[in-house]
Structure formats: C-alpha cells, structure tokens
N, C-alpha and C. Protein backbone atom coordinates (compact mmCIF):
# COMPACT_ATOMS: atom_id res chain seq x y z
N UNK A 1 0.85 -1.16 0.00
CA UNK A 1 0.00 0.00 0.00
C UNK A 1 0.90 1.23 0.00
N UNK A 2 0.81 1.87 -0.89
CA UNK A 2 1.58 3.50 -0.93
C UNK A 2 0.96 4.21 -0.08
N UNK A 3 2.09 5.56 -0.03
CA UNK A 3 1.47 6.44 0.78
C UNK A 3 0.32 7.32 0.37
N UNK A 4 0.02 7.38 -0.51
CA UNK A 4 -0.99 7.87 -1.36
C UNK A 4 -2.53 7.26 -1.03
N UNK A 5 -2.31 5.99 -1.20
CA UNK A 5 -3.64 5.29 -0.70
C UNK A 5 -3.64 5.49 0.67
N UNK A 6 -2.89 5.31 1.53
CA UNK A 6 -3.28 5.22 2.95
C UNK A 6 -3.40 6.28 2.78
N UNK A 7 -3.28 7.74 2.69
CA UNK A 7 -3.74 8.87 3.13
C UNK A 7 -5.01 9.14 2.56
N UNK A 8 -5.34 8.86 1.53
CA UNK A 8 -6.92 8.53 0.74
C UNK A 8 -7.89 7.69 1.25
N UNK A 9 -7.14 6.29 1.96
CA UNK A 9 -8.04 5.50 2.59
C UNK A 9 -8.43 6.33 4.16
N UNK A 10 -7.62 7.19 4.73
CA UNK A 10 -7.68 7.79 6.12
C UNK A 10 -8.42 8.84 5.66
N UNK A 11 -8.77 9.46 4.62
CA UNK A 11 -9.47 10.82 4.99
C UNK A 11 -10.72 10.26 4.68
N UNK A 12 -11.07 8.97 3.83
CA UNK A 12 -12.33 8.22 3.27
C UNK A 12 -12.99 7.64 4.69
N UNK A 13 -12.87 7.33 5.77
CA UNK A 13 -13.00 6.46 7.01
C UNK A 13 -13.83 7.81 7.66
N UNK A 14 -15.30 7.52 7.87
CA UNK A 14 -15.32 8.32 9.22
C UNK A 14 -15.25 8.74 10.09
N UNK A 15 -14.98 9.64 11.05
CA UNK A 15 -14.93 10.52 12.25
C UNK A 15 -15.93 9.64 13.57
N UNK A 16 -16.54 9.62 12.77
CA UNK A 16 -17.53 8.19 14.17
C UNK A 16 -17.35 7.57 14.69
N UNK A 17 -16.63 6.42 13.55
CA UNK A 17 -16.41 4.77 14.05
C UNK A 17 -15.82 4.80 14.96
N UNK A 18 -15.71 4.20 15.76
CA UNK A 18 -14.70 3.71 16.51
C UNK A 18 -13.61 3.32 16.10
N UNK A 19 -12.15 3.24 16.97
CA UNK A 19 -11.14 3.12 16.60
C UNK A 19 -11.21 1.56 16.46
N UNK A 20 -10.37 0.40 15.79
CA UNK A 20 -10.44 -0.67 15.89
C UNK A 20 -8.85 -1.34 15.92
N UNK A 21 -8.62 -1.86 17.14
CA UNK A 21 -7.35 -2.90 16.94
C UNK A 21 -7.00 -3.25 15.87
N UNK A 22 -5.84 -3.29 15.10
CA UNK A 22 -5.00 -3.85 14.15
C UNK A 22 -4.25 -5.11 14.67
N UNK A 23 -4.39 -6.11 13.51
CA UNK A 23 -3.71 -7.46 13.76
C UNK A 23 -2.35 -7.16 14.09
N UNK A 24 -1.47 -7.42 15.05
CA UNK A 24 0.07 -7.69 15.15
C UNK A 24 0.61 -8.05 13.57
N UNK A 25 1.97 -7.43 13.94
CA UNK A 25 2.61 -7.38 12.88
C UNK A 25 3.41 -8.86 12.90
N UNK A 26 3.73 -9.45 11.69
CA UNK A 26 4.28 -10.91 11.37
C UNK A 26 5.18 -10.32 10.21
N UNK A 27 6.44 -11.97 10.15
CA UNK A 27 7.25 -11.46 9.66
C UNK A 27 6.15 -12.24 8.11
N UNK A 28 6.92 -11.56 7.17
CA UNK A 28 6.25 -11.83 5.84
C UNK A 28 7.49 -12.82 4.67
N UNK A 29 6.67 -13.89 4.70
CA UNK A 29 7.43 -14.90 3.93
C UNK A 29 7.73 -14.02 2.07
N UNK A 30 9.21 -14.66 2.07
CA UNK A 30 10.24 -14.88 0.94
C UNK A 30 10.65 -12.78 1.02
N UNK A 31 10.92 -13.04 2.44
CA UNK A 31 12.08 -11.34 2.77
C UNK A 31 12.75 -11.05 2.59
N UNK A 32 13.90 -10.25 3.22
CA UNK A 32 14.93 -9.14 2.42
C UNK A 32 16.13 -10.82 1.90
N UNK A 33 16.08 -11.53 3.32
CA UNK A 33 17.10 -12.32 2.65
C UNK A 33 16.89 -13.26 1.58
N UNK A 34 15.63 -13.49 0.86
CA UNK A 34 16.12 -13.75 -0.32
C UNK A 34 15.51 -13.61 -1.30
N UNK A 35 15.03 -12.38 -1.43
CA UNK A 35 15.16 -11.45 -2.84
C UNK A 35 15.75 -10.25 -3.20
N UNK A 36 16.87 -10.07 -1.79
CA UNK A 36 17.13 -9.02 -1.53
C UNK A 36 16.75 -7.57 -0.78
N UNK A 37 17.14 -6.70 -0.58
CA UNK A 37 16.75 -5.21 -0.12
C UNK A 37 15.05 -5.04 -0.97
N UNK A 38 14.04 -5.10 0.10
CA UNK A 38 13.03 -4.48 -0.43
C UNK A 38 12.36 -4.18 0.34
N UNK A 39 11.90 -2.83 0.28
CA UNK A 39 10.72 -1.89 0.96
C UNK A 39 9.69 -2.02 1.11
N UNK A 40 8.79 -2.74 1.57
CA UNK A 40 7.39 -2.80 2.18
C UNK A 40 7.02 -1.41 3.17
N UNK A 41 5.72 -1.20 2.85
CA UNK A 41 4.97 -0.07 3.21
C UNK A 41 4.42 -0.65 4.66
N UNK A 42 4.18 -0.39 5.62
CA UNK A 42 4.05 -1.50 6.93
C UNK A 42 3.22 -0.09 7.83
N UNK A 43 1.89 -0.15 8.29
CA UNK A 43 1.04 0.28 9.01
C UNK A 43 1.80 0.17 10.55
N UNK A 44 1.59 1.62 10.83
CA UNK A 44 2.10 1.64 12.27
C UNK A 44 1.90 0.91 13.36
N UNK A 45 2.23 0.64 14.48
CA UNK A 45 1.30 -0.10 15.37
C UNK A 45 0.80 1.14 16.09
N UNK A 46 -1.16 0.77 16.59
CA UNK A 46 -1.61 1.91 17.23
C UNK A 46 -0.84 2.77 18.41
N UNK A 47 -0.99 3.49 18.72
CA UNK A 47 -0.75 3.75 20.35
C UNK A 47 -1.62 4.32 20.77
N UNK A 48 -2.07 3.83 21.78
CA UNK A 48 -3.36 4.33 22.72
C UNK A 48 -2.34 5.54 23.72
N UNK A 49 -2.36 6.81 23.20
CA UNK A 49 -1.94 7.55 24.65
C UNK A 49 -3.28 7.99 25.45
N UNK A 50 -3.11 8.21 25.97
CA UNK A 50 -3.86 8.73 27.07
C UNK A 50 -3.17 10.51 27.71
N UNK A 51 -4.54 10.78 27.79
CA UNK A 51 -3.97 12.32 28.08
C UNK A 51 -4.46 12.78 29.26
N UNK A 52 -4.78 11.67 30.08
CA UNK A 52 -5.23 11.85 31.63
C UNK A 52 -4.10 12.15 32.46
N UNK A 53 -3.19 11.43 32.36
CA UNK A 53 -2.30 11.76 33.16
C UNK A 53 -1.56 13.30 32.96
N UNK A 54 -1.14 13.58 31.92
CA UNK A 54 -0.73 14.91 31.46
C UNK A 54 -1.89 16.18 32.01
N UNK A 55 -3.19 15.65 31.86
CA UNK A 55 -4.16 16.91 32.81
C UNK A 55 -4.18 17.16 33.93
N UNK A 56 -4.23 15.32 34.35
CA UNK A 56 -3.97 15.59 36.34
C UNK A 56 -2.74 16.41 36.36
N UNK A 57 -1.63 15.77 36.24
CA UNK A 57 -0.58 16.81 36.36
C UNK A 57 -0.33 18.15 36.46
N UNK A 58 -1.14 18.82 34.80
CA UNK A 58 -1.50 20.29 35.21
C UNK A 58 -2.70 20.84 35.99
N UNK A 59 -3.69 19.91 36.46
CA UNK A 59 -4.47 20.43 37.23
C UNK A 59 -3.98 20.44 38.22
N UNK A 60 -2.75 19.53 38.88
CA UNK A 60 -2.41 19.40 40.02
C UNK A 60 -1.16 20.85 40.18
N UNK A 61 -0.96 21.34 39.40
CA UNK A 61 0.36 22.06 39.11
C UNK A 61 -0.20 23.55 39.36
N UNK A 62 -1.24 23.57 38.71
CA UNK A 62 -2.49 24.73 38.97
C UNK A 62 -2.95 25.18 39.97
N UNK A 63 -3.32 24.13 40.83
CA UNK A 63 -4.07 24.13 41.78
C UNK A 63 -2.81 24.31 43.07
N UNK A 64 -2.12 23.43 43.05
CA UNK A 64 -0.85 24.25 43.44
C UNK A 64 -0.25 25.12 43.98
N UNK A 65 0.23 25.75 42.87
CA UNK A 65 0.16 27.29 42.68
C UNK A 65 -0.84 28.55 42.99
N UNK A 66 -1.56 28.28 43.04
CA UNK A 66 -2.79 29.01 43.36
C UNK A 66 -3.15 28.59 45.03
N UNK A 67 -2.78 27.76 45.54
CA UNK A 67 -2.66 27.61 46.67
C UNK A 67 -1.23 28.14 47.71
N UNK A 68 -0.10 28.17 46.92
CA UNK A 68 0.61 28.90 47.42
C UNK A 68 0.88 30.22 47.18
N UNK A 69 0.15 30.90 45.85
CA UNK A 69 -0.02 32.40 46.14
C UNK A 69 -1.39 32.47 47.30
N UNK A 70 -2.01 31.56 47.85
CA UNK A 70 -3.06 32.21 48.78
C UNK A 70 -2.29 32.03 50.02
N UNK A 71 -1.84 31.02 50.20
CA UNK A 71 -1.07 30.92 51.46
C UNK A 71 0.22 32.59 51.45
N UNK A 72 0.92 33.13 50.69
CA UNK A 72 2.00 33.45 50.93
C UNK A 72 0.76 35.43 50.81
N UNK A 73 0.19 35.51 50.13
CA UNK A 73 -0.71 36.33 50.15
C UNK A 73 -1.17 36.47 51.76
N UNK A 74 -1.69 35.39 52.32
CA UNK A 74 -2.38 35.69 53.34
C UNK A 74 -1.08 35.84 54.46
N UNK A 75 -0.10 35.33 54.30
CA UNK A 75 0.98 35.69 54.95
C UNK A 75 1.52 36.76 54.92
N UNK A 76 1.81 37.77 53.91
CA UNK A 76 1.83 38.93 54.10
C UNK A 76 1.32 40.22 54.48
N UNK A 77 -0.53 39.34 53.79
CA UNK A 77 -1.38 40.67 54.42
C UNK A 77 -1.12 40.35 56.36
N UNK A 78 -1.07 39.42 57.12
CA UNK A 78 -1.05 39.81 58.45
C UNK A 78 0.53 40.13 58.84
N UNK A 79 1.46 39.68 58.02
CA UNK A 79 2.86 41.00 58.34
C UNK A 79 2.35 42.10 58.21
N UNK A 80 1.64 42.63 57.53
CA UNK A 80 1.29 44.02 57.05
C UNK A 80 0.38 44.93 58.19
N UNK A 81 -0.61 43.92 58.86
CA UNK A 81 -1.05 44.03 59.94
C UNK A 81 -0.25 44.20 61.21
N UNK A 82 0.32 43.55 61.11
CA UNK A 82 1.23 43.52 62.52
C UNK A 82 2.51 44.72 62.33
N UNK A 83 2.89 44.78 61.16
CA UNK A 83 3.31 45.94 61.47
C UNK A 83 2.63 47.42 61.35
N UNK A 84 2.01 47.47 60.81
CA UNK A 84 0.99 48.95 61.20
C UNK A 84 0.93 48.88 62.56
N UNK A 85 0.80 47.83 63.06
CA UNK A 85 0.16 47.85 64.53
C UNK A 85 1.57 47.78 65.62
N UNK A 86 2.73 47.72 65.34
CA UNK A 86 3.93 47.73 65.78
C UNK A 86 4.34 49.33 65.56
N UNK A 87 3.82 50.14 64.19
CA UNK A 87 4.41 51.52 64.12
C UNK A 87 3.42 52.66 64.81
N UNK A 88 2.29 51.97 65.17
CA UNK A 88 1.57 52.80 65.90
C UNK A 88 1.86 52.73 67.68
N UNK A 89 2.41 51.45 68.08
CA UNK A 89 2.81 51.76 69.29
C UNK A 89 3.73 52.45 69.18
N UNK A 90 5.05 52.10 68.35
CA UNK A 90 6.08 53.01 68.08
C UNK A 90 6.15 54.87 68.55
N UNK A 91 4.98 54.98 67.60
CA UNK A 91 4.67 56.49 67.64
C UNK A 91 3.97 56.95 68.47
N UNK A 92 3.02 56.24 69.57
CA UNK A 92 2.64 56.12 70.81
C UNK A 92 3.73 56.56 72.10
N UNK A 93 4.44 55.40 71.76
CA UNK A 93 5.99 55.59 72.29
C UNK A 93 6.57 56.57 72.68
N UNK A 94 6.86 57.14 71.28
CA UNK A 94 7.91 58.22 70.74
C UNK A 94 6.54 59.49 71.54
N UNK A 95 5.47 59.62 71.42
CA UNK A 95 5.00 60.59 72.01
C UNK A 95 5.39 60.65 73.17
N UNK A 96 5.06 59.50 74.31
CA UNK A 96 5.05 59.16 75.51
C UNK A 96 6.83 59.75 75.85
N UNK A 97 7.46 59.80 75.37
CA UNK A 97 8.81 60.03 75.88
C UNK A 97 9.26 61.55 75.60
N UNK A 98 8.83 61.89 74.58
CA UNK A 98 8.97 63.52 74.38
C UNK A 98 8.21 64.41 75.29
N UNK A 99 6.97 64.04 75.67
CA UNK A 99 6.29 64.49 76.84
C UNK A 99 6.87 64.59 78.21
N UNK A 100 7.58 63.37 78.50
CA UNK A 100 8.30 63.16 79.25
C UNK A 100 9.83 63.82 79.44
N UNK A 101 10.26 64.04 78.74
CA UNK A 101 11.27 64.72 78.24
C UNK A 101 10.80 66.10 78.38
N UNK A 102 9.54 66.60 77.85
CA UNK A 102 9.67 68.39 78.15
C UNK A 102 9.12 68.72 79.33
N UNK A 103 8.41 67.61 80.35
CA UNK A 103 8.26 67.55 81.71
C UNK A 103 9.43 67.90 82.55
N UNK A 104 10.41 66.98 82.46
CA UNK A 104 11.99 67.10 82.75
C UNK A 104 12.70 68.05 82.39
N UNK A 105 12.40 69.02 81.31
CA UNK A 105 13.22 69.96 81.28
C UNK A 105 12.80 71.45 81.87
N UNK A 106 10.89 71.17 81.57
CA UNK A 106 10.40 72.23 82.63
C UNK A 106 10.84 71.91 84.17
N UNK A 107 10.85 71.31 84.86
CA UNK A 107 11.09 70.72 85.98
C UNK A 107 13.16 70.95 86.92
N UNK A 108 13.89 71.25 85.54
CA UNK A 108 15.09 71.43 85.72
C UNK A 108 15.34 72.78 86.05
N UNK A 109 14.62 73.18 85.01
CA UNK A 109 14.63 74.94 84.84
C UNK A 109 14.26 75.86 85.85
N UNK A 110 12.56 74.70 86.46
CA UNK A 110 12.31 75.58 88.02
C UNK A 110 13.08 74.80 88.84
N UNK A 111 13.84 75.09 89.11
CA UNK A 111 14.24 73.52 90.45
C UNK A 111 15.33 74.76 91.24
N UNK A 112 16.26 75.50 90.92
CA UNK A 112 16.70 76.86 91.65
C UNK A 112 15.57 77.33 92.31
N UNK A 113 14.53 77.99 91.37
CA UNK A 113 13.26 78.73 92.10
C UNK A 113 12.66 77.65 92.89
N UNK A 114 12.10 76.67 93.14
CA UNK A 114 11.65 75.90 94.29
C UNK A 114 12.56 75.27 95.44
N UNK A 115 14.15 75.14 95.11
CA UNK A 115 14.70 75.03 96.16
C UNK A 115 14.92 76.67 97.11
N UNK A 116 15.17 77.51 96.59
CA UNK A 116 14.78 78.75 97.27
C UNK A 116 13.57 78.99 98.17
N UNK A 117 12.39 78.41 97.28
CA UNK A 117 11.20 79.21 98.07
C UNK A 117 11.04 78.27 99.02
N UNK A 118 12.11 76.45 98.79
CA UNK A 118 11.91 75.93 100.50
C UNK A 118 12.29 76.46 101.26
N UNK A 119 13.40 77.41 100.87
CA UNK A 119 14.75 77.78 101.74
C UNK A 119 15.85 76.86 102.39
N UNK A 120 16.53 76.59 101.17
CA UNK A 120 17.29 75.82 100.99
C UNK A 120 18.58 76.76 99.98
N UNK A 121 19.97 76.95 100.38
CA UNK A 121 20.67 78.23 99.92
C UNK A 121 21.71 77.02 99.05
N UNK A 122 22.76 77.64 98.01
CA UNK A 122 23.53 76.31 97.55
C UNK A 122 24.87 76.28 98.78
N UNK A 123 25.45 75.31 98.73
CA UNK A 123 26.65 74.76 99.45
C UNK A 123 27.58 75.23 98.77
N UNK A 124 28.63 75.92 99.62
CA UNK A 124 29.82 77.00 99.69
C UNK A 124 31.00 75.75 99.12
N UNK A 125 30.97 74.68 100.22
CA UNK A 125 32.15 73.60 100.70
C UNK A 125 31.05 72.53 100.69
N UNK A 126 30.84 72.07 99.05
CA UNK A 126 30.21 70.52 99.35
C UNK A 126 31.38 69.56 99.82
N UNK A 127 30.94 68.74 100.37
CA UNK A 127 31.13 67.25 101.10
C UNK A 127 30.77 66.15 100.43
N UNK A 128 31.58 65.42 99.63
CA UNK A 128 30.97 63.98 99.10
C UNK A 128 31.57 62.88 99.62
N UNK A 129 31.12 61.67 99.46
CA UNK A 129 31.51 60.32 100.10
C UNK A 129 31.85 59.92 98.82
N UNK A 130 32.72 58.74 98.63
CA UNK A 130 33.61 58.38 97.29
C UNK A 130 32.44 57.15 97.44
N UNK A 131 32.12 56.53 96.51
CA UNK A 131 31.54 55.37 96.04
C UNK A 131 33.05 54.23 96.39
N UNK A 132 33.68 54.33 95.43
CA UNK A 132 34.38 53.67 95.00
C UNK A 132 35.63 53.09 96.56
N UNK A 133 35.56 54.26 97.32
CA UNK A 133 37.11 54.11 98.28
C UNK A 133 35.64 54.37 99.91
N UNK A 134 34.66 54.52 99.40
CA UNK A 134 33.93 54.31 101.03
C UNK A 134 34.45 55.82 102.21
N UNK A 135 35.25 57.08 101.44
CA UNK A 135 35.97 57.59 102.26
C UNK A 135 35.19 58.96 102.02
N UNK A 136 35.91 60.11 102.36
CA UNK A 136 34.60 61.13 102.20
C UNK A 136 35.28 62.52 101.79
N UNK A 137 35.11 62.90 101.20
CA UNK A 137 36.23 63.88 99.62
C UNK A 137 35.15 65.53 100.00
N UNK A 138 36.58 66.37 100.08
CA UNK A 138 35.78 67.50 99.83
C UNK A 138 35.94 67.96 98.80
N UNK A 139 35.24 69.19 98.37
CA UNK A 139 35.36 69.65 97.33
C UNK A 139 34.43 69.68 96.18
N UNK A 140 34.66 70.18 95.24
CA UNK A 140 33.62 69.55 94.01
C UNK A 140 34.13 68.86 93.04
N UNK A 141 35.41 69.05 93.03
CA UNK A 141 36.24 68.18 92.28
C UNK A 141 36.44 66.52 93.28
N UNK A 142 36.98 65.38 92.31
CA UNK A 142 37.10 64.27 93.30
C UNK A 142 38.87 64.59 94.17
C-alpha cells in the first residue's frame, strides 16, 4: 500500500467509528534475505496515549500554585497588619517620651526657684563620700 492510498483510505473512514485494533505485525514470507533489499509499506502499530495523566498533572500544578499564592498572600497581608500595629505603638511611644522629656526639662529649669522658696541656699564647701574608696572627699572636684 503506498502512501498515497493510505492517506486517501484515512481521509475516506469516518470521524464516528470507533477506533479498531490492528492485527500484530508478522514477519512476511520470501524477505529481504532472499530477494534481496526491499521496501514494504508497513502500518504503524496503534498507540493508545492517554492524556489523563498529562491533565492531572497540570491540574495538580495549577491548583498548586494558586494555593501557594493564597497561602504566601495571606501571609503577608497579616505581616502588614502587625506591622501597622507595631508603628503605631512606636509612635505612641515616641510621644510618651517627648512628653516626658519636656516635663523634665520644665522641671530642671524651676528647680533653683523651688529650692529657694523651701529655703534651701547652695553649698559654699560641698562634702561627698567616694563610692568607690567608702571615704569622704571635699570639694567639688574628686
């Protein structure tokens, strides 16, 4: 059979039928060895692929993926949470200490005028005790 016919006999076959098993291939009496080199036209053997496995695969590959952008998604939106909520104590913070800070410096500033109005005068000849030697140092220098 040429290639001519089989491609004439394949477009002649309908789209309907069912596919049908082909007989196994046999060797074919008085062959190459003894009439020599000759070319026979020889029908493929079928192959049944299957394309199930190749879909699971990408459905599985899909699905996947789409599960680890939700996972890594939802992982960032609550970093994102937690830190908003980390820069707002922050700045909570940072208030809480500047307040504190201009408390302390009002507080430095009167501290002459309220030791006065206890009546309390400054020291001429302070007197200190050494930390370090337990002994007791005049002066203001050590």
């Amino acid at each position: 059979m040429s290639a001519t016919t089989a491609a004439t006999a394949r477009a002649a076959r309908p789209a309907e039928l069912p596919r049908t098993r082909r007989a196994p291939l046999t060797a074919i009496s008085g062959g190459a060895g003894q009439r020599g080199r000759r070319l026979d036209a020889v029908r493929a053997p079928l192959h049944a692929k299957s394309r199930v496995p190749f879909l699971v695969l990408c459905a599985t590959l899909m699905i996947g993926s789409l599960v680890a952008v939700l996972i890594l998604n939802t992982t960032l939106a609550r970093g994102s949470y937690e830190m908003s909520k980390l820069q707002s104590e922050v700045a909570q913070t940072a208030q809480d200490v500047q307040g504190l800070q201009e408390g302390l410096s009002a507080a430095e500033t009167n501290l002459d005028d309220k030791a006065r109005s206890l009546g309390m005068i400054p020291a001429e000849n302070p007197t200190m005790v050494s930390i370090e030697t337990g002994k007791v140092v005049k002066g203001t220098g050590q």
